[in-house]
Protein backbone atom coordinates (compact mmCIF):
# COMPACT_ATOMS: atom_id res chain seq x y z
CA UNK A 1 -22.67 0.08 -13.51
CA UNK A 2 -21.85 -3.70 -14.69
CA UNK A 3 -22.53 -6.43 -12.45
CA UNK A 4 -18.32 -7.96 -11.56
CA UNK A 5 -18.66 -11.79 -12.36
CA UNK A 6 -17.18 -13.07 -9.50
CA UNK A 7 -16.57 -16.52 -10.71
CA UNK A 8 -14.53 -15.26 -13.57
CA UNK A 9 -12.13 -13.37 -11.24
CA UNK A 10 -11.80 -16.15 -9.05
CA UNK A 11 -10.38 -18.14 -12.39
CA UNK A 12 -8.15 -15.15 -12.40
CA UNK A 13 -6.14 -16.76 -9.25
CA UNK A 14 -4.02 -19.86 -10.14
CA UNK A 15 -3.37 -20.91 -6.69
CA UNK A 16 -6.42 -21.43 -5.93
CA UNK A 17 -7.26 -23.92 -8.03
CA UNK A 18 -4.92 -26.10 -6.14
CA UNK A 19 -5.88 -28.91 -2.97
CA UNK A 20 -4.72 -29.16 0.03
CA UNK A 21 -4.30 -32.63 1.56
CA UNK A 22 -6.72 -34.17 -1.02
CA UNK A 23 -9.41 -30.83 -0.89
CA UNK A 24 -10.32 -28.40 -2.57
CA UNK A 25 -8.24 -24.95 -0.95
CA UNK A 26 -10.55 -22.60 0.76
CA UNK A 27 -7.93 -20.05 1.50
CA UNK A 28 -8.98 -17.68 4.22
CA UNK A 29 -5.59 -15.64 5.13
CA UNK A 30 -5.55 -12.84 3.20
CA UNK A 31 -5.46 -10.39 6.09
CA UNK A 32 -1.65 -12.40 5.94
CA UNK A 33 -0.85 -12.64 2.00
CA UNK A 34 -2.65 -12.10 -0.71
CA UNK A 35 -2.86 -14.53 -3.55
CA UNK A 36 -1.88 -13.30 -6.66
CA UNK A 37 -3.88 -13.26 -9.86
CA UNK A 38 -1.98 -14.49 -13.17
CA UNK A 39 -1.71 -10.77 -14.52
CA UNK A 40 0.93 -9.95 -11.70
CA UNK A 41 2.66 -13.30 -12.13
CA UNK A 42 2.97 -12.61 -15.72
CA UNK A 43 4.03 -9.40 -15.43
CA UNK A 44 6.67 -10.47 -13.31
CA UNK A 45 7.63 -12.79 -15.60
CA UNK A 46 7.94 -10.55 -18.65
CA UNK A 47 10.00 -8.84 -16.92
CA UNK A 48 12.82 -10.89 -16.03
CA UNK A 49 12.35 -12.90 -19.68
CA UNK A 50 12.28 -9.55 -21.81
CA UNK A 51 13.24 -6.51 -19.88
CA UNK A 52 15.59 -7.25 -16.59
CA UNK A 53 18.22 -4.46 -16.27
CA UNK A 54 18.62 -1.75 -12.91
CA UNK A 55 16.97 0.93 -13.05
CA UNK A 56 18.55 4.53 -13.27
CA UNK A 57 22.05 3.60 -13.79
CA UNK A 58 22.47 2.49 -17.54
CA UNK A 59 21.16 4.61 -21.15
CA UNK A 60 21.44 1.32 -23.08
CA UNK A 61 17.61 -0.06 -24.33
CA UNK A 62 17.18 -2.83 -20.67
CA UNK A 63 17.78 0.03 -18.07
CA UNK A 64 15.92 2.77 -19.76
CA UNK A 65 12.96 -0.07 -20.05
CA UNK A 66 13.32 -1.25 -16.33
CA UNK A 67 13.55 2.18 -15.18
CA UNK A 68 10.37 3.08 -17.27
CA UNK A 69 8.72 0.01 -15.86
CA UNK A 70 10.01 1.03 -12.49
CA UNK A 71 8.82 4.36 -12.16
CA UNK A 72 5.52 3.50 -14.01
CA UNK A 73 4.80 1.58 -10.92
CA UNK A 74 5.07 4.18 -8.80
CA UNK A 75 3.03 6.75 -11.10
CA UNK A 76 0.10 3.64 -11.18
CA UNK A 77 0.12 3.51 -7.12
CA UNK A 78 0.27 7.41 -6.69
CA UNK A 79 -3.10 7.13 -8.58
CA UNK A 80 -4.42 4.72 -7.17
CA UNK A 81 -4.12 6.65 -3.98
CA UNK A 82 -4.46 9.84 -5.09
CA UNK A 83 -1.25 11.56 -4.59
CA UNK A 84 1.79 13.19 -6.37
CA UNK A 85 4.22 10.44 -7.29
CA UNK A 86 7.33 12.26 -5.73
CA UNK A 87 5.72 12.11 -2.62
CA UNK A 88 5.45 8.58 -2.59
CA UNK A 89 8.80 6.48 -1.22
CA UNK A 90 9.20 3.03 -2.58
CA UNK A 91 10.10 0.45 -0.31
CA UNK A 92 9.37 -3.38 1.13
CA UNK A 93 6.81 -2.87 2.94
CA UNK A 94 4.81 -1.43 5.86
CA UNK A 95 7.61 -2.23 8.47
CA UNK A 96 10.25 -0.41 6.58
CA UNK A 97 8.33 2.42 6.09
CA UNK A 98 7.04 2.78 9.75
CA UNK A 99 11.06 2.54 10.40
CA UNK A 100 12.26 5.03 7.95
CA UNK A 101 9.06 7.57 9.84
CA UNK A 102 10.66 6.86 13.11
CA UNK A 103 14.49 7.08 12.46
CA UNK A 104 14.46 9.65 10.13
CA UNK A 105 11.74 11.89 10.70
CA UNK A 106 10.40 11.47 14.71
CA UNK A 107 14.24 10.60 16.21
CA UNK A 108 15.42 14.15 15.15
CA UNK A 109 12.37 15.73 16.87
CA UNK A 110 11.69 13.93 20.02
CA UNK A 111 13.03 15.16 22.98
CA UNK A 112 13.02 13.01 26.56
CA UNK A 113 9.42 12.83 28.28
CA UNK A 114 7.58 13.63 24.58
CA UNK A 115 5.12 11.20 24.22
CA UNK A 116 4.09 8.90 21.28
CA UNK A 117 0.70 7.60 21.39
CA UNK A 118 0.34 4.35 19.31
CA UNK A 119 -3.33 2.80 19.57
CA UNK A 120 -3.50 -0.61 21.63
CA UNK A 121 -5.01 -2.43 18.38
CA UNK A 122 -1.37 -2.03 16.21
CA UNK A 123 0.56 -4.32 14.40
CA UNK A 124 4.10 -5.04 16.50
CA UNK A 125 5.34 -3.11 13.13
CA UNK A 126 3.72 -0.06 14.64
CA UNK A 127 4.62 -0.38 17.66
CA UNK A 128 8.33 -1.34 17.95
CA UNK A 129 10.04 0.75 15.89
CA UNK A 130 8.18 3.91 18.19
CA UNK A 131 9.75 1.88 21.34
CA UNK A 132 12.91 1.65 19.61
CA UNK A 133 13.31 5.44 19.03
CA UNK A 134 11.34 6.09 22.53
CA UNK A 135 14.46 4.30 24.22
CA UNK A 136 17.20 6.51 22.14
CA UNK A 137 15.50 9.56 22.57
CA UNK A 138 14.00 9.60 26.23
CA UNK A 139 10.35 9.50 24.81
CA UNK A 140 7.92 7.40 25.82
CA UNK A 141 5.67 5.40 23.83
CA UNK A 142 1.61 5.52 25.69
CA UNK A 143 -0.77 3.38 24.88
CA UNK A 144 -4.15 4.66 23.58
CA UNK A 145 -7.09 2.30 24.97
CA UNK A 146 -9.73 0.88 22.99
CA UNK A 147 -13.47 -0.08 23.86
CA UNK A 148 -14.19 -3.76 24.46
CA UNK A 149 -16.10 -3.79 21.24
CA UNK A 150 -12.52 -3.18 19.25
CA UNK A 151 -12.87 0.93 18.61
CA UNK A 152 -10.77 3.33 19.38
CA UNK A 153 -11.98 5.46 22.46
CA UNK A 154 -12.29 8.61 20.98
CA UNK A 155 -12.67 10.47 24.30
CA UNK A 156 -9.55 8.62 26.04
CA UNK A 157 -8.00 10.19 22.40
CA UNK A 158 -8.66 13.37 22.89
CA UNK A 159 -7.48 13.05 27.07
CA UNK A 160 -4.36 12.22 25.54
CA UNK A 161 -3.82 14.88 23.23
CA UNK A 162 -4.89 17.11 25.83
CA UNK A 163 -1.76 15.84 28.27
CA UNK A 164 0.47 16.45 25.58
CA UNK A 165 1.36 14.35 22.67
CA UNK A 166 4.28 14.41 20.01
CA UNK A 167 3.30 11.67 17.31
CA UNK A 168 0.22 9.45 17.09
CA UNK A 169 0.80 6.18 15.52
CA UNK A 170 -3.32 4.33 14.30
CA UNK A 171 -3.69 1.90 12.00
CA UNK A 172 -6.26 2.08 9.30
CA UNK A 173 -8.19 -1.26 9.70
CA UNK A 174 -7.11 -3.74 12.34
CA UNK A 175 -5.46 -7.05 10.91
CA UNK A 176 -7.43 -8.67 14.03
CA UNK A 177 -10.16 -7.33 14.62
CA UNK A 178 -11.12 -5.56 11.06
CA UNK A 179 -12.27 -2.37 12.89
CA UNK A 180 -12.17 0.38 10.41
CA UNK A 181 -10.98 3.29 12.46
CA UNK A 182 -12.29 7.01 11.25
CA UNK A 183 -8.62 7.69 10.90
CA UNK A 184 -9.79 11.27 8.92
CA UNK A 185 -11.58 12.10 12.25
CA UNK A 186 -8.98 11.26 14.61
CA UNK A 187 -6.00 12.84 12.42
CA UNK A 188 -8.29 16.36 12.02
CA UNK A 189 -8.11 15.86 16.13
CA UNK A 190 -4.34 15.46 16.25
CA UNK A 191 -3.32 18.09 14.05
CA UNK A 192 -5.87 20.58 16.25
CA UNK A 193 -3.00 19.72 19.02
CA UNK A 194 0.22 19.99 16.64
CA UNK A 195 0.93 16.70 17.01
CA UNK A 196 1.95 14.69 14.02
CA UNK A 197 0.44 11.28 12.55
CA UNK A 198 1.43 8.38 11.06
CA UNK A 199 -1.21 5.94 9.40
CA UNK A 200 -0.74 2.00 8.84
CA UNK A 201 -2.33 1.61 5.92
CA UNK A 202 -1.89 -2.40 5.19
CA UNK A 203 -5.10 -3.69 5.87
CA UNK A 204 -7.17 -0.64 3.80
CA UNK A 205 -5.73 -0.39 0.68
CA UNK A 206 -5.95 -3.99 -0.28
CA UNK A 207 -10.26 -3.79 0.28
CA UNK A 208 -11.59 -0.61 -0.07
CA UNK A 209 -10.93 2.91 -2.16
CA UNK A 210 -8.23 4.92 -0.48
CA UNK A 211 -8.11 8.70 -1.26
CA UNK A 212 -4.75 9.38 1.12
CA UNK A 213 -4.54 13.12 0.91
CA UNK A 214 -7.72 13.26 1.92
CA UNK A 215 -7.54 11.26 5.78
CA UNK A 216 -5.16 14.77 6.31
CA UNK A 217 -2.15 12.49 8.09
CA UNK A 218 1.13 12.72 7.80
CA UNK A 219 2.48 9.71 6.62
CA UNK A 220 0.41 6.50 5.04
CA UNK A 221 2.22 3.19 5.08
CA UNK A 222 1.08 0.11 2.89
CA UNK A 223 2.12 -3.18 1.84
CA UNK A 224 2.14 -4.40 -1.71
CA UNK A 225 1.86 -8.18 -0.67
CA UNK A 226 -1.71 -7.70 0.95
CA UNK A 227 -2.30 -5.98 -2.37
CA UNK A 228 -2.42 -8.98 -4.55
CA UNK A 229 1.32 -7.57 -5.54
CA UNK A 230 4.72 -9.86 -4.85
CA UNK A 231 7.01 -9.54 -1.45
CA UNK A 232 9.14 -6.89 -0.69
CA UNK A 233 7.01 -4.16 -1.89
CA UNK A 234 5.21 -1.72 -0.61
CA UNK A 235 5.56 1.91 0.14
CA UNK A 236 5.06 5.40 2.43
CA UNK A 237 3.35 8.79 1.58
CA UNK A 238 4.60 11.71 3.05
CA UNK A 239 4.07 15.46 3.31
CA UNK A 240 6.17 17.10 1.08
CA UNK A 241 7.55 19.62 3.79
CA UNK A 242 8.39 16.49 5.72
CA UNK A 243 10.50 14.92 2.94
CA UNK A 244 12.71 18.04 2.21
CA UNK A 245 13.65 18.27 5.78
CA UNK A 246 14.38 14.99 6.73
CA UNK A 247 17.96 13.23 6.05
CA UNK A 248 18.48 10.03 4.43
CA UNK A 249 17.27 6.53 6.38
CA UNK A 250 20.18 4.70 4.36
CA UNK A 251 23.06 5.54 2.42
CA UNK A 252 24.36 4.33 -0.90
CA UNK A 253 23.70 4.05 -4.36
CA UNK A 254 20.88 5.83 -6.17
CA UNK A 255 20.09 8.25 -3.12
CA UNK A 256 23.02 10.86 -3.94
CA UNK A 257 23.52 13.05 -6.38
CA UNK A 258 27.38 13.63 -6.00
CA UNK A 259 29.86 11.75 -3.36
CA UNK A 260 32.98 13.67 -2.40
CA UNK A 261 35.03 12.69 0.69
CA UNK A 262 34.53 15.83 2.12
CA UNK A 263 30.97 15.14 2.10
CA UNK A 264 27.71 13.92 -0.20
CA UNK A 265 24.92 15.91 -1.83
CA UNK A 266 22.13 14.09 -1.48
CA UNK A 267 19.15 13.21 -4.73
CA UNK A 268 16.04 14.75 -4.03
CA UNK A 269 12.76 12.72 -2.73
CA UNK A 270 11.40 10.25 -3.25
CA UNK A 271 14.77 8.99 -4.64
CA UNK A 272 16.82 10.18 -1.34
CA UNK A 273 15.39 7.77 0.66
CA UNK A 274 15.55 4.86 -2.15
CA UNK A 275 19.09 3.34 -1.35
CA UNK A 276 20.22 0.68 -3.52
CA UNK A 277 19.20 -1.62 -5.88
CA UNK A 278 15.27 -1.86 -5.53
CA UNK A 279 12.82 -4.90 -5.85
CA UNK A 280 12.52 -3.71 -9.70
CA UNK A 281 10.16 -6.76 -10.77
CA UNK A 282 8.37 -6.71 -7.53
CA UNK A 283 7.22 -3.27 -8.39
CA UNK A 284 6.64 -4.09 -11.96
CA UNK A 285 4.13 -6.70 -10.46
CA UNK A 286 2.48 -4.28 -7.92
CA UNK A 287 1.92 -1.98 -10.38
CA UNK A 288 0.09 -5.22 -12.71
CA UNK A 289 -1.90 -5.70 -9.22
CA UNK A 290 -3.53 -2.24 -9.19
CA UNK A 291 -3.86 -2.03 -12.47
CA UNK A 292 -5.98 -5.37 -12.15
CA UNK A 293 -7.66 -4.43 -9.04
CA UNK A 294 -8.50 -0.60 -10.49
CA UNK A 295 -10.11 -2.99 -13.99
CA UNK A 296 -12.72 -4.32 -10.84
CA UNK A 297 -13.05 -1.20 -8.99
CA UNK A 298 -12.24 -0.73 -5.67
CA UNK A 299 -16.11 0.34 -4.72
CA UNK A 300 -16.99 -3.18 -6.28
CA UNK A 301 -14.69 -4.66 -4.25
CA UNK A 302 -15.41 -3.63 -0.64
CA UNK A 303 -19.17 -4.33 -1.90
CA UNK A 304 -17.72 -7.84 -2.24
CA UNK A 305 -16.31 -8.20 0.42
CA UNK A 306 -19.34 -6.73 2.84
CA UNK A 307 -21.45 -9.10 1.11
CA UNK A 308 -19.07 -12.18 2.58
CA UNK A 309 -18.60 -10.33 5.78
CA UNK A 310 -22.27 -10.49 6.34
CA UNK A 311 -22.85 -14.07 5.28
CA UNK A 312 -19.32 -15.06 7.34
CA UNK A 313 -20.66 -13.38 10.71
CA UNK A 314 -24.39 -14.90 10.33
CA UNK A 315 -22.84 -18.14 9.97
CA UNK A 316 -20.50 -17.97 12.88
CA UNK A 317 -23.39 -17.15 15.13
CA UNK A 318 -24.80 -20.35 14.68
CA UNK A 319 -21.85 -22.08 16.02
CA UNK A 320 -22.14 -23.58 19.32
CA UNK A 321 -19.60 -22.35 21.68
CA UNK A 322 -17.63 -20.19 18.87
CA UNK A 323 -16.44 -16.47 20.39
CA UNK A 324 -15.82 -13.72 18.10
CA UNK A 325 -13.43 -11.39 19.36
CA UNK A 326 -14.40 -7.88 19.47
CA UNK A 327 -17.28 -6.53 17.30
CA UNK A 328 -16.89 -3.20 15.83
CA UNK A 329 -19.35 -1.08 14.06
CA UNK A 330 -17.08 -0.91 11.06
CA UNK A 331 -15.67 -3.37 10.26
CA UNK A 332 -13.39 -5.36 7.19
CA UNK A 333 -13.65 -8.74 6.42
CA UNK A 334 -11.24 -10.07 9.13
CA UNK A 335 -13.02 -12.22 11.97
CA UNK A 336 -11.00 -13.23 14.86
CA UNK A 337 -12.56 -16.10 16.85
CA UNK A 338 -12.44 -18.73 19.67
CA UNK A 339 -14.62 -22.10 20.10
CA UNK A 340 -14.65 -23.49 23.21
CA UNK A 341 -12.51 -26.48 23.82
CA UNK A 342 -10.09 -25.98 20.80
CA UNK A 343 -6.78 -24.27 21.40
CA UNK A 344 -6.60 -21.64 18.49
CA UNK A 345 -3.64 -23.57 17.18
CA UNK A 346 -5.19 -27.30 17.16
CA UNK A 347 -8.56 -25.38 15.79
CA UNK A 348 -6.05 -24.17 12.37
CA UNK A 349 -4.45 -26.94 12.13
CA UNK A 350 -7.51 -29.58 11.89
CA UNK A 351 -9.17 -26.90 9.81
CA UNK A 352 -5.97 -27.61 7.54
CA UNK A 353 -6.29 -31.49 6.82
CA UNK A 354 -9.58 -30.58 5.80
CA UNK A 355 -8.04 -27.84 3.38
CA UNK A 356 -8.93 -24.54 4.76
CA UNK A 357 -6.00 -21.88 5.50
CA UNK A 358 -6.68 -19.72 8.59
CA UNK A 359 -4.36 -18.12 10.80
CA UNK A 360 -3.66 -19.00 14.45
CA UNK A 361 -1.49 -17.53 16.91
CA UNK A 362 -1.00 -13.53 18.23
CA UNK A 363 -1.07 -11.96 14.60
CA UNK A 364 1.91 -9.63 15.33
CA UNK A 365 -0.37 -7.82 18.11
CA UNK A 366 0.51 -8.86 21.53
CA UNK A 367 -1.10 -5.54 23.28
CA UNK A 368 -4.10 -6.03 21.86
CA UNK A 369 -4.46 -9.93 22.90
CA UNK A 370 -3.50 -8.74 26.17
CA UNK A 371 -6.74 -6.80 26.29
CA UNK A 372 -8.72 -9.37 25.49
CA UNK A 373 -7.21 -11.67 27.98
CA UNK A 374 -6.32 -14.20 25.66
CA UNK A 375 -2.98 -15.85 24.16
CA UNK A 376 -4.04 -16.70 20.91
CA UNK A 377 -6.76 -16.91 18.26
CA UNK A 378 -7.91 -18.14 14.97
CA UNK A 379 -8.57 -15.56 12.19
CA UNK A 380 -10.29 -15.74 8.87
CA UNK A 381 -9.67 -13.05 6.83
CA UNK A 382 -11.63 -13.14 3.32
CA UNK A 383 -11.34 -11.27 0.23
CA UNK A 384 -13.31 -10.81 -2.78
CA UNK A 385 -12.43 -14.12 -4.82
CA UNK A 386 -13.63 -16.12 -2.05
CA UNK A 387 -17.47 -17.21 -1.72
CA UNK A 388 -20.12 -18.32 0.26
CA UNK A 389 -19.55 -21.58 0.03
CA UNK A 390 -16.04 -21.18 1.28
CA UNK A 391 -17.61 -19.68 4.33
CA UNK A 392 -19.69 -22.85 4.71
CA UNK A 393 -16.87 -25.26 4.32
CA UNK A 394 -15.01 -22.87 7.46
CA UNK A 395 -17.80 -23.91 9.59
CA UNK A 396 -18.74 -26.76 8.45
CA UNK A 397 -15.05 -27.39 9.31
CA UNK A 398 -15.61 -26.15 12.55
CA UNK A 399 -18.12 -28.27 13.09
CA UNK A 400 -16.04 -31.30 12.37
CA UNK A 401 -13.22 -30.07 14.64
CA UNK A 402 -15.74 -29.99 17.70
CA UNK A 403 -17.06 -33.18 17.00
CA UNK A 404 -13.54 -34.61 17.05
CA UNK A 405 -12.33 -33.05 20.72
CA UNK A 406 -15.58 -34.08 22.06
């Protein structure tokens, strides 16, 4: 196997070639966005500059290109995960897809007192739209504890299922804490109970190999935009039982096959659920971004990535005062910290005159900060274009920031 050179993919990245208040950019958020390399801005481009039509709707040369383009996409990220490509709904992202699971598929099944289980580590986006549905339905949404280390208690799991349990809601890697849950194990465990799961895929896809059918869920969420792909893209996998039976999330164009006032036949899936006009260039770049990211390798790139994790936490340790939060087994490169003295908010934005991006604040995960008895933190979340001596800048950074609230 070829050693990656990981200074020519970094030239890959425009962006960061950039500075930031006079520095150099060490850009340390992509548990937030991911940058984008110039093979998905290009592609992008093409599109609107040779090829922009809708898709599905015209049999002149643009449409039948842009619906080509459009449905290549989806047969490059069915790959990529390892799934049919009519199983696979197209959408914005993780939050719609958790919504369409919820509305669509869990409203018409929950009955008052069934209870959803949704892991105290999730994402609001996995945890709303289940109290949303909980509230029209008479369910109710229990949390399902984790250890102080950041895990999921596997034994408090299966107490839970025991009790009684209608949908479990885990996400695959933590966007705080990075902890890599065994989410194969723990589905095999719900499905021993009948009770159905739903997987928030957002933070695993982007960093590691992903063979979906294979973690036995029932539906996998992702979002393109942590995939090196543009905005507004994303999408869900779903059983294919679950598909045929459900009804439509929203109506309109593209998800019927005929419209009558005395009532619409509906397209089949994936299509059914795919109302309107889509994000057709979006997808055309998502599909450039795996396509790029498939050319490294996905083992290569959680390699990567473990390498910087390891040099990122030895560093850290050295810093005086500095708390990492949690500290999981398994883990992705996402460290959420605290350093005595510095409110996480004045800590990112100090670390930003100097020209390093890291996130501050709750990261969409209230429940989970509640745990840890704190309101905020700083994260640095790194992927495989960044390097060592970006890691050395963050605390040399750090450093600097102590030494000024002395």
């Amino acid at each position: 196997m070829s050693e990656v050179d990981w200074g020519r993919v970094r030239a890959d990245f425009p962006l960061l070639e950039r500075k930031v208040h006079g520095k150099p950019l060490v850009y340390l958020d992509s548990a937030n966005t991911a940058q984008k390399p110039a093979a998905v801005i290009e592609a992008v481009d093409a599109f609107y500059r040779r090829h922009n039509a809708n898709v599905s709707r015209a049999v002149h040369a643009l449409g039948t290109e842009a619906t080509e383009a459009y449905e290549g996409a989806r047969g490059r990220l069915a790959r990529f995960l390892n799934v049919a490509a009519q199983d696979l709904v197209l959408c914005s992202g993780t939050t719609f897809a958790i919504n369409l699971v919820a509305w669509s598929f869990a409203q018409p099944r929950l009955a008052a007192g069934d209870r959803i289980l949704v892991s105290r580590m999730e994402h609001h986006a996995n945890i709303v739209p289940w109290q949303l549905v909980a509230e029209r339905t008479g369910a109710q949404v229990v949390p399902l504890e984790i250890t102080p280390q950041g895990e999921i208690d596997l034994d408090a799991l299966d107490r839970e299922l025991a009790r009684g349990a209608r949908l479990l809601a885990v996400t695959h890697v933590s966007n705080v804490l990075g902890t890599i849950n065994p989410v194969r194990e723990i589905c095999q465990r719900a499905r021993r109970h009948g009770v159905f799961t739903v997987v928030d895929g957002s933070q695993a896809v982007p960093h590691q190999p992903v063979d979906v059918g294979a973690i036995g869920c029932d539906f996998y969420a992702f979002t393109g935009h942590k995939l090196c792909g543009p905005t507004g893209t994303g999408g869900l996998w779903g059983r294919r039982e679950h598909w045929q039976s459900m009804p439509p999330f929203l109506g309109g164009g593209e998800m019927i096959r005929e419209v009558r006032f005395e009532g619409t036949t509906f397209n089949d899936p994936p299509h059914r659920f795919e109302a309107g006009t889509p994000n057709i260039a979006g997808f055309v770049g998502l599909g450039a971004a795996v396509d790029y990211l498939s050319a490294i390798g996905m083992q290569a790139i959680a390699r990567r990535e473990r390498e910087l994790l390891e040099h990122a936490l030895a560093r850290l340790a050295e810093v005086p005062g500095l708390r990492l939060i949690g500290n999981p087994p398994a883990r992705a490169a996402i460290l959420s910290f605290l350093v005595e003295g510095a409110h996480a908010h004045d800590l990112a934005t100090l670390l930003d005159l100097e020209g390093i991006a890291v996130r501050s604040g709750h990261h969409c995960a209230h429940p989970l900060m509640q745990f840890y008895g704190v309101p905020a933190t700083c994260r640095a979340s790194l992927a495989f274009w960044n390097t060592e001596a970006e890691i050395d800048a963050l605390v040399d950074g750090i450093g600097k920031v102590r030494r000024q609230l002395a």
